[in-house]
N, C-alpha and C. Protein backbone atom coordinates (compact mmCIF):
# COMPACT_ATOMS: atom_id res chain seq x y z
N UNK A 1 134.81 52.91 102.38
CA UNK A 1 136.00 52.13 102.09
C UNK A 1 135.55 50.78 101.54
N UNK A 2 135.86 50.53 100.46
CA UNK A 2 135.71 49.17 99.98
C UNK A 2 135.71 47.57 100.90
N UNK A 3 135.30 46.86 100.94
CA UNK A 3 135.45 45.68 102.03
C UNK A 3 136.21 45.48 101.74
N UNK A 4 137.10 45.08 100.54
CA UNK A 4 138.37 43.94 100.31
C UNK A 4 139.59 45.15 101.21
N UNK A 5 139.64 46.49 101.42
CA UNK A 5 140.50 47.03 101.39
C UNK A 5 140.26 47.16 102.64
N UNK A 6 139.47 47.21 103.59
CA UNK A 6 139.36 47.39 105.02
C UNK A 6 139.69 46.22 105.52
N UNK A 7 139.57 44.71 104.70
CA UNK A 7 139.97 43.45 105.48
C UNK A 7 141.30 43.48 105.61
N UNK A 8 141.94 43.88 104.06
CA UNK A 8 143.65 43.92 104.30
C UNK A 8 144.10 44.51 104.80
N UNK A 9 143.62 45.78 105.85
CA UNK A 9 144.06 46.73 106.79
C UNK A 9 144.11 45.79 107.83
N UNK A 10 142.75 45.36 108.26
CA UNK A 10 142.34 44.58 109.43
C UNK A 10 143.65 43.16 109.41
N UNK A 11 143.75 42.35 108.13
CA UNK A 11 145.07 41.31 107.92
C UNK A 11 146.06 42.26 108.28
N UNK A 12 146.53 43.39 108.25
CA UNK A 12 148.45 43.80 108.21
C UNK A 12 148.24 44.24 109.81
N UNK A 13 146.43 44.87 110.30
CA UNK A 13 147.27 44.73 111.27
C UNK A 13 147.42 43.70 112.47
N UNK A 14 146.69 42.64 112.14
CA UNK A 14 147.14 41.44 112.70
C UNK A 14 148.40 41.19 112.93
N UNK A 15 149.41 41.13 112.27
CA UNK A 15 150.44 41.11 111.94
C UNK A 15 151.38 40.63 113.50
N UNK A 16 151.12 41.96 113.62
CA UNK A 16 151.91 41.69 115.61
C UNK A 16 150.88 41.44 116.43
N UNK A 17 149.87 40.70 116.71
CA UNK A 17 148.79 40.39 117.13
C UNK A 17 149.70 38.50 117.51
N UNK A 18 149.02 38.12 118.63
CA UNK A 18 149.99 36.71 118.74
C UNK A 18 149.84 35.54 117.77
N UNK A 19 150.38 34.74 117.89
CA UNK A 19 150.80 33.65 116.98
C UNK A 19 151.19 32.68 117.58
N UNK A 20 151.75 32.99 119.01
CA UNK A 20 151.90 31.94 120.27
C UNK A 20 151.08 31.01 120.77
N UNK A 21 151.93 30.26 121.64
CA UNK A 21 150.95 29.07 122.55
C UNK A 21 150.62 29.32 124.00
N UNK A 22 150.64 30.92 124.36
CA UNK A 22 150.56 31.05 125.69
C UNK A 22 149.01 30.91 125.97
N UNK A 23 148.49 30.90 127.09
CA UNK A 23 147.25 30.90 127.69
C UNK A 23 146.92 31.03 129.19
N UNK A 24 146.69 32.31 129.81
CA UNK A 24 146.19 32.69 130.84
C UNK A 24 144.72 33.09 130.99
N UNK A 25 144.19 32.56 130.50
CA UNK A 25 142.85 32.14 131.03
C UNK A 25 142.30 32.02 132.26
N UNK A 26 141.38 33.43 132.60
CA UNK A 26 140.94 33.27 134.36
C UNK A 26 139.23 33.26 134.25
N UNK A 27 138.54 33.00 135.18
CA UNK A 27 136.83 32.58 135.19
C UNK A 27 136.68 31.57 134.20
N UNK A 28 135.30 31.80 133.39
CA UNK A 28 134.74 31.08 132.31
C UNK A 28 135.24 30.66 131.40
N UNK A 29 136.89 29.55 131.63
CA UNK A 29 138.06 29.32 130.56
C UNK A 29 137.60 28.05 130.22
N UNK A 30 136.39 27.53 130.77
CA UNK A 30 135.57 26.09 130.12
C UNK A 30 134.13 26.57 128.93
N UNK A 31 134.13 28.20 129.05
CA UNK A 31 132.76 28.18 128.04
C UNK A 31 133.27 28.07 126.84
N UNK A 32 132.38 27.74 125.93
CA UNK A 32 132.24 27.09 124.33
C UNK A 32 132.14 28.34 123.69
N UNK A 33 132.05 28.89 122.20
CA UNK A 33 131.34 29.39 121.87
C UNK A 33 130.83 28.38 120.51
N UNK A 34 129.41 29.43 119.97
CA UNK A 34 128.85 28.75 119.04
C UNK A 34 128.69 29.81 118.16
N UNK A 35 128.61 29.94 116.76
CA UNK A 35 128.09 30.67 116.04
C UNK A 35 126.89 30.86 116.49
N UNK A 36 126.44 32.32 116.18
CA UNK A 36 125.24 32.72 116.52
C UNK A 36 124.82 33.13 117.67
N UNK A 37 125.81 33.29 118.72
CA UNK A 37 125.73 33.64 119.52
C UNK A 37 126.00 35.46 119.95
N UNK A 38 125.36 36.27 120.31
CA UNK A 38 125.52 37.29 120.69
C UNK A 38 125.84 37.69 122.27
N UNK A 39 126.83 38.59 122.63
CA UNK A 39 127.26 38.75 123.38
C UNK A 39 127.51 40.22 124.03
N UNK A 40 127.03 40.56 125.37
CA UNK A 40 127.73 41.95 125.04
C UNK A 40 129.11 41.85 126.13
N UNK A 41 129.75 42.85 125.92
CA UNK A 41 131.42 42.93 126.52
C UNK A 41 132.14 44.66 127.00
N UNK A 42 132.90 44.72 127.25
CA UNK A 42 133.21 45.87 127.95
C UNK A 42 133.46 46.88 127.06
N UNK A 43 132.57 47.62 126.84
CA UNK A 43 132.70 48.39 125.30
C UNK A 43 133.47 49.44 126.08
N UNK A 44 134.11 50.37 124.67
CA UNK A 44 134.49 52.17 124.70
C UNK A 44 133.10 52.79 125.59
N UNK A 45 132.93 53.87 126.02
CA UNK A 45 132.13 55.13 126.49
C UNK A 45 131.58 54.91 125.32
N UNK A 46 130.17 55.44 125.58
CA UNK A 46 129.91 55.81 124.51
C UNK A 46 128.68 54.63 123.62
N UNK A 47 129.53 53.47 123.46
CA UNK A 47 129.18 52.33 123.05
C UNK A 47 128.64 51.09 123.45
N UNK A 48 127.89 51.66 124.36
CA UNK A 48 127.16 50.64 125.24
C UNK A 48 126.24 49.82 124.51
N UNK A 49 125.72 49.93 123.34
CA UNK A 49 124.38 48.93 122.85
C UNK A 49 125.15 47.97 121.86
N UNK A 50 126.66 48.41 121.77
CA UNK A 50 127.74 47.19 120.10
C UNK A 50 127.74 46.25 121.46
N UNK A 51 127.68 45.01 120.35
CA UNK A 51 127.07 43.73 120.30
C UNK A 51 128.66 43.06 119.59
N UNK A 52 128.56 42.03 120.15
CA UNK A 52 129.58 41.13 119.66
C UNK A 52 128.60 39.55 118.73
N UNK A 53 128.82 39.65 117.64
CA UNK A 53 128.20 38.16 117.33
C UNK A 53 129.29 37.53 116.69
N UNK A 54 129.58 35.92 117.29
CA UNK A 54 130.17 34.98 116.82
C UNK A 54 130.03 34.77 115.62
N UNK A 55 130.42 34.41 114.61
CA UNK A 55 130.35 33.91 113.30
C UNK A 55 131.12 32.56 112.80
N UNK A 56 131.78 32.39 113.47
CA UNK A 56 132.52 31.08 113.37
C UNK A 56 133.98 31.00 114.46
N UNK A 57 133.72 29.67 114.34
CA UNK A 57 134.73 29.06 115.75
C UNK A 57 135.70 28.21 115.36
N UNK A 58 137.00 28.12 115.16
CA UNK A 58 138.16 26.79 114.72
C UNK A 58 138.99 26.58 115.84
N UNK A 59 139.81 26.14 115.26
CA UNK A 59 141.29 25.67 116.26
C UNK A 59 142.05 25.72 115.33
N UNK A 60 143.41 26.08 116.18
CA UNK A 60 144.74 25.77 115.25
C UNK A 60 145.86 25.11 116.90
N UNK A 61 146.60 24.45 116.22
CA UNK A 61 147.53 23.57 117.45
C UNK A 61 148.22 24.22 117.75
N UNK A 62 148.79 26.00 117.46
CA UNK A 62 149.48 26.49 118.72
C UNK A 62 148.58 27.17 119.03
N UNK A 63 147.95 28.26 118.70
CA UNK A 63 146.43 28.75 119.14
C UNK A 63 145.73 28.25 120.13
N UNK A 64 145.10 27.14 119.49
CA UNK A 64 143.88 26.87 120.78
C UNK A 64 142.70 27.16 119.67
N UNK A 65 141.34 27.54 120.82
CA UNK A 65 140.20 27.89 120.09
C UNK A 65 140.34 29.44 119.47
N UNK A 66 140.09 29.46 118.15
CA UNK A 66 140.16 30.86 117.71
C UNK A 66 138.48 31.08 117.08
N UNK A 67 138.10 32.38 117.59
CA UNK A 67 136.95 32.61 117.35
C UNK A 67 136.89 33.72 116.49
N UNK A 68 135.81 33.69 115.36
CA UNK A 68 135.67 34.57 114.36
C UNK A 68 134.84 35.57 114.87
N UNK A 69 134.79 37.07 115.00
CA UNK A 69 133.78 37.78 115.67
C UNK A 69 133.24 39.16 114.82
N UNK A 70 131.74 39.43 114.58
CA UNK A 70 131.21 40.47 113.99
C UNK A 70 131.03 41.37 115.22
N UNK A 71 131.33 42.75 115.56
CA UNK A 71 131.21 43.85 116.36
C UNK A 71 130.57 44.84 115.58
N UNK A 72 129.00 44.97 116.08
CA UNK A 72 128.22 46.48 115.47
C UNK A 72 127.89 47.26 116.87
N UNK A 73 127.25 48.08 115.86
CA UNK A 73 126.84 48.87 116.83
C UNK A 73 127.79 49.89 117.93
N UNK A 74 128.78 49.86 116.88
CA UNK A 74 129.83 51.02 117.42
C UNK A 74 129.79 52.32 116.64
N UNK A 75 130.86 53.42 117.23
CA UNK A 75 131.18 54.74 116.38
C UNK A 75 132.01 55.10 116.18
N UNK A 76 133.04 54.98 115.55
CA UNK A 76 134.20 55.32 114.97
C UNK A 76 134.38 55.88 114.32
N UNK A 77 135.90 56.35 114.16
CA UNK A 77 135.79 57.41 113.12
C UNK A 77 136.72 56.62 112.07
N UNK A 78 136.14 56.97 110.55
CA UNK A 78 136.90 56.58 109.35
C UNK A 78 136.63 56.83 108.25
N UNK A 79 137.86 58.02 107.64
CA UNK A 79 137.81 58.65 107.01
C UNK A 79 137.69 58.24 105.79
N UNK A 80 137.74 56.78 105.64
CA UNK A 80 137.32 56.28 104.19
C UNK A 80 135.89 55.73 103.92
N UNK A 81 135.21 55.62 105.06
CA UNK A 81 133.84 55.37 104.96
C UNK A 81 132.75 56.46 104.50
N UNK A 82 131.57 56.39 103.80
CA UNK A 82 130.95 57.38 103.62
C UNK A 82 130.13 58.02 105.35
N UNK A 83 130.50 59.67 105.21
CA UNK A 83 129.99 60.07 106.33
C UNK A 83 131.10 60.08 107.35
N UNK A 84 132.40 59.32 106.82
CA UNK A 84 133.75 59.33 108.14
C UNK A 84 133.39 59.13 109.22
N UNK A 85 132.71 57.97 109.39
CA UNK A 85 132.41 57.15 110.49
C UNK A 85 131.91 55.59 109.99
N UNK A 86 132.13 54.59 111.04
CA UNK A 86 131.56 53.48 110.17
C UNK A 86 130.66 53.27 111.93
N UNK A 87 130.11 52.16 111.78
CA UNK A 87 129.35 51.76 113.18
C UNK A 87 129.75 49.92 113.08
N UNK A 88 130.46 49.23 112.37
CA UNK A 88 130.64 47.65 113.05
C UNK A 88 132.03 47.60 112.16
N UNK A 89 132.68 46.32 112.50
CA UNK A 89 134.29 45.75 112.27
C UNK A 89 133.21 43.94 111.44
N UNK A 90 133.40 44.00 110.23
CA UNK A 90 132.90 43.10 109.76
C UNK A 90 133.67 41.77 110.23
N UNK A 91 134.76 41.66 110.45
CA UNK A 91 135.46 40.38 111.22
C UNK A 91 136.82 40.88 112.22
N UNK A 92 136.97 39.86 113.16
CA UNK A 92 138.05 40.09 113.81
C UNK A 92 138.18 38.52 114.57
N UNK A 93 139.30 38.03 113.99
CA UNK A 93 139.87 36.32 114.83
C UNK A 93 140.26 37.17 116.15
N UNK A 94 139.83 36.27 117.09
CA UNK A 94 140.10 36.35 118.40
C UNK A 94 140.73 34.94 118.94
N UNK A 95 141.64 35.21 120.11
CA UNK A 95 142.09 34.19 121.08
C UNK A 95 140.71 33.88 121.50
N UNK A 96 140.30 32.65 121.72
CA UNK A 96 138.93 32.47 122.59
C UNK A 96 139.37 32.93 123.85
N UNK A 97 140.62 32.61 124.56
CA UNK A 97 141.07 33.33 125.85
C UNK A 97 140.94 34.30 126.19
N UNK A 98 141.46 35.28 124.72
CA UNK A 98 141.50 36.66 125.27
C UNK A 98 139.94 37.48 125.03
N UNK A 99 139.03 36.74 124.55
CA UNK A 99 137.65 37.50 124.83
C UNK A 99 136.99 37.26 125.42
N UNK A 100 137.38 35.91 126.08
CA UNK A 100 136.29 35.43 127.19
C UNK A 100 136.37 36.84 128.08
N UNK A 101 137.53 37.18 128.39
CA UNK A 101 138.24 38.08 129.27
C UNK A 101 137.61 39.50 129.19
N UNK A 102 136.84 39.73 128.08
CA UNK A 102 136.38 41.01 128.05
C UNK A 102 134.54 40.48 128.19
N UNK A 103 134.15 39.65 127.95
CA UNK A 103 132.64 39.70 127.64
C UNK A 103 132.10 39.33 129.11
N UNK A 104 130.57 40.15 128.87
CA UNK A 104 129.93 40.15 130.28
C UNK A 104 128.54 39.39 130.15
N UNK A 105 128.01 39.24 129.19
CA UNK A 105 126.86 38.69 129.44
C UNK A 105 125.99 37.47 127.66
N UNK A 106 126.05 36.57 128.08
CA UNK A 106 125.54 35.92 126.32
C UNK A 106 124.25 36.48 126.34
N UNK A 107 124.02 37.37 125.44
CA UNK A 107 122.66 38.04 125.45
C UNK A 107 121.17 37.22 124.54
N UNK A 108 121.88 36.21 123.54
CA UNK A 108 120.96 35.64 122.53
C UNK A 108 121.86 34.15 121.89
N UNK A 109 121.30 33.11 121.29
CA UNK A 109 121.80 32.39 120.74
C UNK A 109 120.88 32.35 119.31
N UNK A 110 121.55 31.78 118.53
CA UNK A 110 121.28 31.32 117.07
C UNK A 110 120.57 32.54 115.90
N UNK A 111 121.58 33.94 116.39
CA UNK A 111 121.36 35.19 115.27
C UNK A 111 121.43 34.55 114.49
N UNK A 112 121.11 35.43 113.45
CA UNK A 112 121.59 35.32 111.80
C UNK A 112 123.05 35.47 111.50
N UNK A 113 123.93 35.13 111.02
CA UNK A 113 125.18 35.88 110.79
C UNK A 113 125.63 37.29 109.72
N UNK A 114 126.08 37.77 110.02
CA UNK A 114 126.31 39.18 109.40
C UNK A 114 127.35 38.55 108.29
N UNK A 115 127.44 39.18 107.29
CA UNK A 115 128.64 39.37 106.45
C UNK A 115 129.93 39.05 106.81
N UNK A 116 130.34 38.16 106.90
CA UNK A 116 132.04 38.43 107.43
C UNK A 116 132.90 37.06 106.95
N UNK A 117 132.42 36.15 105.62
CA UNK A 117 133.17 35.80 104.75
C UNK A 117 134.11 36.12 104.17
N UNK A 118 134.01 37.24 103.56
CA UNK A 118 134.94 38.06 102.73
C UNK A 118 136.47 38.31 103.96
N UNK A 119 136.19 38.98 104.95
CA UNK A 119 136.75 39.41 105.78
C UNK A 119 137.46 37.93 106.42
N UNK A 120 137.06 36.97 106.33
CA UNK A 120 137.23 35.78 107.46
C UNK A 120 138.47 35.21 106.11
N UNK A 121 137.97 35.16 104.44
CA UNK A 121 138.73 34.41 103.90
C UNK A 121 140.11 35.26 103.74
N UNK A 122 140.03 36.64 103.82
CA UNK A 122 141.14 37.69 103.43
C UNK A 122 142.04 37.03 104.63
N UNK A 123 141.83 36.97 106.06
CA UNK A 123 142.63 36.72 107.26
C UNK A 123 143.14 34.81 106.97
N UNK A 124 142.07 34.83 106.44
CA UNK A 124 142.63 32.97 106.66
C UNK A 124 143.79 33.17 105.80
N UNK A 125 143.81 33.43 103.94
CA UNK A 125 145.02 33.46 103.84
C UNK A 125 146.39 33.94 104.03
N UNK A 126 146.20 34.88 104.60
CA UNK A 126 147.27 35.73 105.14
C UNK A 126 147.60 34.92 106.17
N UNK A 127 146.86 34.16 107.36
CA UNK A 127 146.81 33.61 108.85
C UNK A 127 147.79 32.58 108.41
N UNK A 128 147.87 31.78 106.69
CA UNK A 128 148.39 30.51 106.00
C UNK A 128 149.32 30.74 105.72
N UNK A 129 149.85 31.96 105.42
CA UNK A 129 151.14 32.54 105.08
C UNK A 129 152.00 33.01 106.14
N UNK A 130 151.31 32.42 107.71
CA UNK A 130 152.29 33.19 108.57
C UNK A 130 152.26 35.32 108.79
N UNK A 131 151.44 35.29 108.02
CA UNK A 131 151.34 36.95 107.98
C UNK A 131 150.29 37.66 108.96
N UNK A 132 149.47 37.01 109.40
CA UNK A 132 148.20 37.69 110.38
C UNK A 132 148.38 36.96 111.43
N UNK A 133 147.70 37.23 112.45
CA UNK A 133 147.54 36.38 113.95
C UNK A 133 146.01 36.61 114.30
N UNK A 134 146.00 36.55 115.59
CA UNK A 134 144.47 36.60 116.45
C UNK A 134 144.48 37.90 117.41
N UNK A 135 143.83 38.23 117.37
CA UNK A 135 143.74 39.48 118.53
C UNK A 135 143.38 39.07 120.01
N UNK A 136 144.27 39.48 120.83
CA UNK A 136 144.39 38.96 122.39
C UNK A 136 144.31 40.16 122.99
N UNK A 137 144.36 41.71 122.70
CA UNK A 137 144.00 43.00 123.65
C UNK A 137 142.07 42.68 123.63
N UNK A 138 142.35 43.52 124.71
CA UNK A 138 140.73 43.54 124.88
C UNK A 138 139.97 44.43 123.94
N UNK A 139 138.54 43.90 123.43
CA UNK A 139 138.20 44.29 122.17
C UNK A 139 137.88 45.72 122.01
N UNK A 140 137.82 46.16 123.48
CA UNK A 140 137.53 48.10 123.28
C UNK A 140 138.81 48.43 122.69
N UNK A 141 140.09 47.90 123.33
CA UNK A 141 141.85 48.29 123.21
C UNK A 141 141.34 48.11 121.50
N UNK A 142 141.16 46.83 120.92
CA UNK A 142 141.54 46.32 119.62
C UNK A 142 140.66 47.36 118.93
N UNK A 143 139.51 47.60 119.22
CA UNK A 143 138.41 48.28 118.10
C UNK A 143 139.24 50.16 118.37
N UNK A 144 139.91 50.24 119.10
CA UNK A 144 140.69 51.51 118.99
C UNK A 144 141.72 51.36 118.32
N UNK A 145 142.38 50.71 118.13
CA UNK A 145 142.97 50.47 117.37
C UNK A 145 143.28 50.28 115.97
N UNK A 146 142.25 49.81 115.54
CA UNK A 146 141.41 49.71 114.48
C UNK A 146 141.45 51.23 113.77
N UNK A 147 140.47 51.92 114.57
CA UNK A 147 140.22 53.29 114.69
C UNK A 147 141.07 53.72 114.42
N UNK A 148 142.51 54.11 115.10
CA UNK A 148 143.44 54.53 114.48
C UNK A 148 144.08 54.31 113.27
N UNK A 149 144.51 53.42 112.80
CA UNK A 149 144.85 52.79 111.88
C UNK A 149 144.18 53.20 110.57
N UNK A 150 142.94 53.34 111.12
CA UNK A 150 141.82 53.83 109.75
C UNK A 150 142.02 55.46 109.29
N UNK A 151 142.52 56.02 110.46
CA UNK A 151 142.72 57.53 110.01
C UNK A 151 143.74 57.93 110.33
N UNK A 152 144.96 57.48 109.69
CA UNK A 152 146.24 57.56 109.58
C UNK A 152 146.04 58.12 107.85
C-alpha cells in the first residue's frame, strides 16, 4: 500500500478518536517523553518483541501533551501490503495520557527515528482542519483496529 494512502486511512480514522479536554491519568502521569525513546507496552499475543518509538512530542491547549509514535515489530494482516501483512504503523498521535496507560517498561533512549514525517504531516493537516484527533484506546485496541480497517 502506498504511504500517502495508508496515512489517509490512519487520518479518517482518527476522526472519532478524541479531540477533548478530558484527562484521567493514573501512575506515571508526571513522566516526559522524548524523542528517541523506545518503549515496550502491552502488545496483542503474539507480539511480544513490537517496540513503540517516540518520534516527536507537542501540545495543543485542549489536548495536553500529544505524542507522535512509530510501532514495529508487529503482524498484521493487510491486504494492500506486499505479502498481505505489514509488521509496523509508521505514525500514530497519541494522548500522552492514554499511553502512558498501556506502556511497561522505557527500554532505550536516543534511537534513530524511523520514517514517520510523511505520516505525522498527512495527520497534522487534517488535525488543522478539525478532521483527525489522537488516539486514547490502548495501543493493542488501536493497532486492531487499524487492522481492521485495512481489510475491509
Amino acid at each position: 500500500m502506498p504511504q500517502k494512502l495508508f496515512c489517509i486511512l490512519i487520518a479518517l480514522l482518527l476522526v472519532g478518536c478524541d479531540r477533548g479536554d478530558k484527562s484521567n491519568a493514573t501512575g506515571n502521569a508526571m513522566q516526559s517523553f522524548a524523542a528517541g525513546e523506545v518503549w515496550t507496552y502491552s502488545t496483542r499475543p503474539g507480539e511480544e518483541a513490537s517496540r513503540i518509538v517516540i518520534c516527536r512530542v507537542g501540545a495543543d491547549p485542549k489536548l495536553g501533551q500529544i505524542v507522535h509514535i512509530h510501532v514495529n515489530g508487529l503482524q498484521f494482516k493487510n491486504k494492500h501490503a506486499p505479502g498481505g501483512s505489514s509488521d509496523q504503523i509508521g505514525h500514530m498521535p497519541y494522548s500522552a495520557e492514554a499511553l502512558r496507560k498501556g506502556l511497561t517498561k522505557l527500554e532505550s533512549t536516543g534511537a534513530a527515528l524511523p520514517a514517520f514525517e510523511d505520516g505525522y504531516q498527512e495527520w497534522r493537516s487534517a488535525f488543522d482542519k478539525g478532521k483527525a484527533g489522537v488516539w486514547t484506546a490502548p495501543v493493542s485496541e488501536a493497532i486492531a483496529g487499524v487492522e481492521s480497517a485495512l481489510n475491509q
